[in-house]
C-alpha atoms as a PDB file:
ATOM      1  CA  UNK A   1     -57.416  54.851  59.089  1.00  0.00           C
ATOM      2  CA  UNK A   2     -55.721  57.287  56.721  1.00  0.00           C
ATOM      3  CA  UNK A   3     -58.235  57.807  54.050  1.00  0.00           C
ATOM      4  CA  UNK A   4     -55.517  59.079  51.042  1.00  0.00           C
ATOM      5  CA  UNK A   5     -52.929  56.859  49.599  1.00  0.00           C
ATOM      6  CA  UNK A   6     -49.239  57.751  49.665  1.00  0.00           C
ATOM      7  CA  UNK A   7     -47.203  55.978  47.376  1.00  0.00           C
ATOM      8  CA  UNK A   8     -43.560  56.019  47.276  1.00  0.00           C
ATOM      9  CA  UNK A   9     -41.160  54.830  44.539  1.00  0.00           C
ATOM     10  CA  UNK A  10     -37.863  52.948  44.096  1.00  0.00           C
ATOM     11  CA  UNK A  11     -35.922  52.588  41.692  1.00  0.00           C
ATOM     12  CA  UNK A  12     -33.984  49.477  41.820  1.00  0.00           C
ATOM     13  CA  UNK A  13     -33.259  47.035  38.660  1.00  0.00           C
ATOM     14  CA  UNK A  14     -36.650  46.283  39.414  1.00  0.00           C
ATOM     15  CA  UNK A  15     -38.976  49.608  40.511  1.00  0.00           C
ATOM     16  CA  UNK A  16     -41.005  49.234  43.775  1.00  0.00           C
ATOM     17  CA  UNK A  17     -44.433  51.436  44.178  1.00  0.00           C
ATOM     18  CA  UNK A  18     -44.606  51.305  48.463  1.00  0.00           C
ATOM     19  CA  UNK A  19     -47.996  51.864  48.780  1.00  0.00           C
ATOM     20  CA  UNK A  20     -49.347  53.365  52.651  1.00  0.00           C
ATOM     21  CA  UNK A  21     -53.256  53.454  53.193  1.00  0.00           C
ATOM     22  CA  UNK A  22     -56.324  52.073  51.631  1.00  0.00           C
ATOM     23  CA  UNK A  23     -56.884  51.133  47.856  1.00  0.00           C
ATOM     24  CA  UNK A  24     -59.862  52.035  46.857  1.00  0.00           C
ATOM     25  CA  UNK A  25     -62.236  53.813  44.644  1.00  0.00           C
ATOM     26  CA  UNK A  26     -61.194  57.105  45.743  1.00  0.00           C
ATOM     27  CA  UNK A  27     -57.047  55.885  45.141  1.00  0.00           C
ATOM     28  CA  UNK A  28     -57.240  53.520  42.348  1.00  0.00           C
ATOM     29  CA  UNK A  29     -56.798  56.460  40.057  1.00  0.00           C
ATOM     30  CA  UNK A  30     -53.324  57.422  41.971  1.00  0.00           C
ATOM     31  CA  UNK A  31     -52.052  54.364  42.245  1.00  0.00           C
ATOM     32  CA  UNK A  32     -52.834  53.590  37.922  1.00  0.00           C
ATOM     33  CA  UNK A  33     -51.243  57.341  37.514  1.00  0.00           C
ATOM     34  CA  UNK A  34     -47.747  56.070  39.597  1.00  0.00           C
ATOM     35  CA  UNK A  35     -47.966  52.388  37.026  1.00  0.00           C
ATOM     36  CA  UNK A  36     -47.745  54.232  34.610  1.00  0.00           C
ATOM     37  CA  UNK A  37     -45.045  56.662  34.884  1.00  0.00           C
ATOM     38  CA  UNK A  38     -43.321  54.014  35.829  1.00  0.00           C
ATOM     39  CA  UNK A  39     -44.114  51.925  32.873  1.00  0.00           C
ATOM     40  CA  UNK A  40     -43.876  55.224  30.346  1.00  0.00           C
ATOM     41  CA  UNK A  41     -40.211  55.660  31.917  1.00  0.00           C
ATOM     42  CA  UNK A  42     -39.233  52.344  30.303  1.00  0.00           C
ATOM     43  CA  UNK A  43     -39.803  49.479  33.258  1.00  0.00           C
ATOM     44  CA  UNK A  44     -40.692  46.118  32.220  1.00  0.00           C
ATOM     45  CA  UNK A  45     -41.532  45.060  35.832  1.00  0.00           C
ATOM     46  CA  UNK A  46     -42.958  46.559  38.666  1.00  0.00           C
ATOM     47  CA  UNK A  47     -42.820  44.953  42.338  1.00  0.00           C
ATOM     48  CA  UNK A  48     -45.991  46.593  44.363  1.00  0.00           C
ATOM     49  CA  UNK A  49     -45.407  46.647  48.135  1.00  0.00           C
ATOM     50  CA  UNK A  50     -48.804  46.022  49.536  1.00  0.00           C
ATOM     51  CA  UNK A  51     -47.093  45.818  53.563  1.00  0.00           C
ATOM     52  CA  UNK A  52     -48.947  49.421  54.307  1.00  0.00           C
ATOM     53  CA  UNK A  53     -52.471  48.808  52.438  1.00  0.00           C
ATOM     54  CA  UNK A  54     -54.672  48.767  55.416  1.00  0.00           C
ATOM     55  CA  UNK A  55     -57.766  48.000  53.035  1.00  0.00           C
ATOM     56  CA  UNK A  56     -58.593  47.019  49.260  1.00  0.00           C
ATOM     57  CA  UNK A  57     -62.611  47.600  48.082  1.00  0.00           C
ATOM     58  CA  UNK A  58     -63.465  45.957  44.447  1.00  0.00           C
ATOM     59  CA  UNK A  59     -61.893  49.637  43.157  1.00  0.00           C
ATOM     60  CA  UNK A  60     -58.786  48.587  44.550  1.00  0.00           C
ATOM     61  CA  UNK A  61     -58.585  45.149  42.992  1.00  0.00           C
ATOM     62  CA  UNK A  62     -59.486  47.030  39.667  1.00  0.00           C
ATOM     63  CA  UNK A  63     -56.522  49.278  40.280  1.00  0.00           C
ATOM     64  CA  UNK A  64     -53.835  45.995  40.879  1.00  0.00           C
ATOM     65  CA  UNK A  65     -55.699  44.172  37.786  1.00  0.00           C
ATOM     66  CA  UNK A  66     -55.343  47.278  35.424  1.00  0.00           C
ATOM     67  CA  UNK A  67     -51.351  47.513  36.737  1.00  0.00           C
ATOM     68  CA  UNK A  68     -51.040  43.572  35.481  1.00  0.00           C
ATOM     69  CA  UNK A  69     -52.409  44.619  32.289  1.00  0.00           C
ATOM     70  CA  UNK A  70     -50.162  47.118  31.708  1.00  0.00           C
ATOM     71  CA  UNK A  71     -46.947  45.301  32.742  1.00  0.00           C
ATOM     72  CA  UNK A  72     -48.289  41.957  30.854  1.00  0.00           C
ATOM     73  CA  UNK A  73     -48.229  41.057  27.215  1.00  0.00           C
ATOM     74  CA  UNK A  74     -51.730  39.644  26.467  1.00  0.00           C
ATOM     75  CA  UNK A  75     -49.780  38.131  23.391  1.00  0.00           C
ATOM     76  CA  UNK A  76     -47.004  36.409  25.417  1.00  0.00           C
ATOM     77  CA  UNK A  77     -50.333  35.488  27.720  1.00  0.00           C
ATOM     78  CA  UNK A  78     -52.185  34.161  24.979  1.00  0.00           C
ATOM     79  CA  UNK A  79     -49.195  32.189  23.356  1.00  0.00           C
ATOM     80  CA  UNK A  80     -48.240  30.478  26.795  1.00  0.00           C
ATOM     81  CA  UNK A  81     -51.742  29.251  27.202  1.00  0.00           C
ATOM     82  CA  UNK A  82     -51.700  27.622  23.764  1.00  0.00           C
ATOM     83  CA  UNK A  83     -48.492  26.250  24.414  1.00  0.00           C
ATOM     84  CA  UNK A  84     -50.123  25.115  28.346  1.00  0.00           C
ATOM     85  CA  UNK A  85     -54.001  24.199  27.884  1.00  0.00           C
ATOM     86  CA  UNK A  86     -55.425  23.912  31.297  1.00  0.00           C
ATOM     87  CA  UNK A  87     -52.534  25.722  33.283  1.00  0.00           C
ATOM     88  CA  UNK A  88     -52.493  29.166  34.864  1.00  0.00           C
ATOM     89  CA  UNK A  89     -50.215  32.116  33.489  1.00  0.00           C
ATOM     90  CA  UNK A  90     -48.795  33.636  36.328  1.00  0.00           C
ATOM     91  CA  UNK A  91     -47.173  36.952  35.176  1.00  0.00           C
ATOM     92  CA  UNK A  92     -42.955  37.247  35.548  1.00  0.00           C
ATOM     93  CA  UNK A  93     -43.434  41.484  35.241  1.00  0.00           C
ATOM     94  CA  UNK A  94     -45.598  42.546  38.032  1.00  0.00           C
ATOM     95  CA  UNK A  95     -45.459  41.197  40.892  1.00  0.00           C
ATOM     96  CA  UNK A  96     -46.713  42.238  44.665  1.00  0.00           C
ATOM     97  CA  UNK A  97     -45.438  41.416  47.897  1.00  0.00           C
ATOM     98  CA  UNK A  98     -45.886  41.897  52.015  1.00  0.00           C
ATOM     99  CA  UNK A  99     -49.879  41.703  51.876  1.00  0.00           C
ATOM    100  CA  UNK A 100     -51.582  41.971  55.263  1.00  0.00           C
ATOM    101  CA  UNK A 101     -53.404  38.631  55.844  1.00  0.00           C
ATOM    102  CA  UNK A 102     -56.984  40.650  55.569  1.00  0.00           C
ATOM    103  CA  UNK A 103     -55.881  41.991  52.153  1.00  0.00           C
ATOM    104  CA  UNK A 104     -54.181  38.735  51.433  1.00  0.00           C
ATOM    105  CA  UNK A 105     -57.075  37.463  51.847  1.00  0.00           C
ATOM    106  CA  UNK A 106     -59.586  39.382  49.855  1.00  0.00           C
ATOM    107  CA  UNK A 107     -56.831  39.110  47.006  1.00  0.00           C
ATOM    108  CA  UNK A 108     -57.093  35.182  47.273  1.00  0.00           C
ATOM    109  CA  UNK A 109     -60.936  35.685  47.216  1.00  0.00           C
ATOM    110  CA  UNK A 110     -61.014  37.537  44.201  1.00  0.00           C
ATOM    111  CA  UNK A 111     -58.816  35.321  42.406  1.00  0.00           C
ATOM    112  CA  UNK A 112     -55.393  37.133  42.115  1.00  0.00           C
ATOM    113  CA  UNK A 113     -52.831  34.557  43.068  1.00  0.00           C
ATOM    114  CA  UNK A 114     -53.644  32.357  40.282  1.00  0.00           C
ATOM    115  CA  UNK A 115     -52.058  35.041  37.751  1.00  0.00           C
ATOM    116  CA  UNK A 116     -49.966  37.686  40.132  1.00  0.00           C
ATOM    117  CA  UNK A 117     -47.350  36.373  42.339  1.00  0.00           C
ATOM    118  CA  UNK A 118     -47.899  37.513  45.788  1.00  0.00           C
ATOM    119  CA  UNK A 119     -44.654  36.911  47.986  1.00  0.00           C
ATOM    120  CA  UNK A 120     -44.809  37.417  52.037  1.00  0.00           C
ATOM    121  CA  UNK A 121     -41.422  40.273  51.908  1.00  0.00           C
ATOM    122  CA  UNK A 122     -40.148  42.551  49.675  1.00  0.00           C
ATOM    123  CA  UNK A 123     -36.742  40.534  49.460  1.00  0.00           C
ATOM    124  CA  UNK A 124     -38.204  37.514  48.499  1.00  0.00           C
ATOM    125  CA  UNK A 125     -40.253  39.119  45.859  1.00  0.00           C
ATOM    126  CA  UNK A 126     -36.796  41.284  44.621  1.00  0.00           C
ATOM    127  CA  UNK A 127     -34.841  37.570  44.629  1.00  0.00           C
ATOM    128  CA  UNK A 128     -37.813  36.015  42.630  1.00  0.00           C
ATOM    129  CA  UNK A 129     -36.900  38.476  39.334  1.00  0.00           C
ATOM    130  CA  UNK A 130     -33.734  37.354  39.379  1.00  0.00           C
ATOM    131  CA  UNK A 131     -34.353  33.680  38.833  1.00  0.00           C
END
């Protein structure tokens, strides 16, 4: 196990951070650094390919929940919950995709695909901006 995280970008309509290694305490910091470059260089969305995470620690999720913070509105959160007592907001600007099933599954543990969309590929996360 690689014990540094390497992320990559791309810039597409919609930037992608590829992310390679663990997520963790000792990353989180990186990985909120590359957010918000990206979001600083004008991005409204940001797609987060999880597909080389080989592990996620509470840090981690800390890291992913900061990144929907900073690509979500709390206001546009807090008006579509008036507007939909009872349902869950799930975010249109930040998005991840290609999880593992191990960290798939510690993301469904701690909650995260109630509010962040979490597609199996990269494409179908890409096609799911469009709509």
């Amino acid at each position: 196990m690689n014990d540094k995280l390497v992320i990559t970008r791309t810039d597409n309509n919609i930037p992608i951070l590829h992310l390679k290694g663990p997520l963790d305490a000792s990353t989180e910091g990186i990985f909120l650094d590359y957010a918000r470059r990206v979001k600083e260089s004008g991005a409204r969305h940001l797609l987060v390919d999880m597909g080389n995470v080989d592990l996620i620690t509470s840090a981690g999720l800390r890291a992913l929940h900061n990144g929907f913070k900073l690509f979500t509105p709390m206001d546009e959160v807090e008006k579509w919950q008036k507007g939909n007592p009872g349902d869950i907001y799930k975010s249109p600007y930040f998005k991840l995709a290609g999880a593992s099933t191990d960290v798939y599954y510690i993301l469904s543990l701690a909650g995260f695909i109630h509010n962040i969309p979490i597609f199996p590929t990269l494409q179908e996360a890409l096609d799911s901006f469009i709509k």
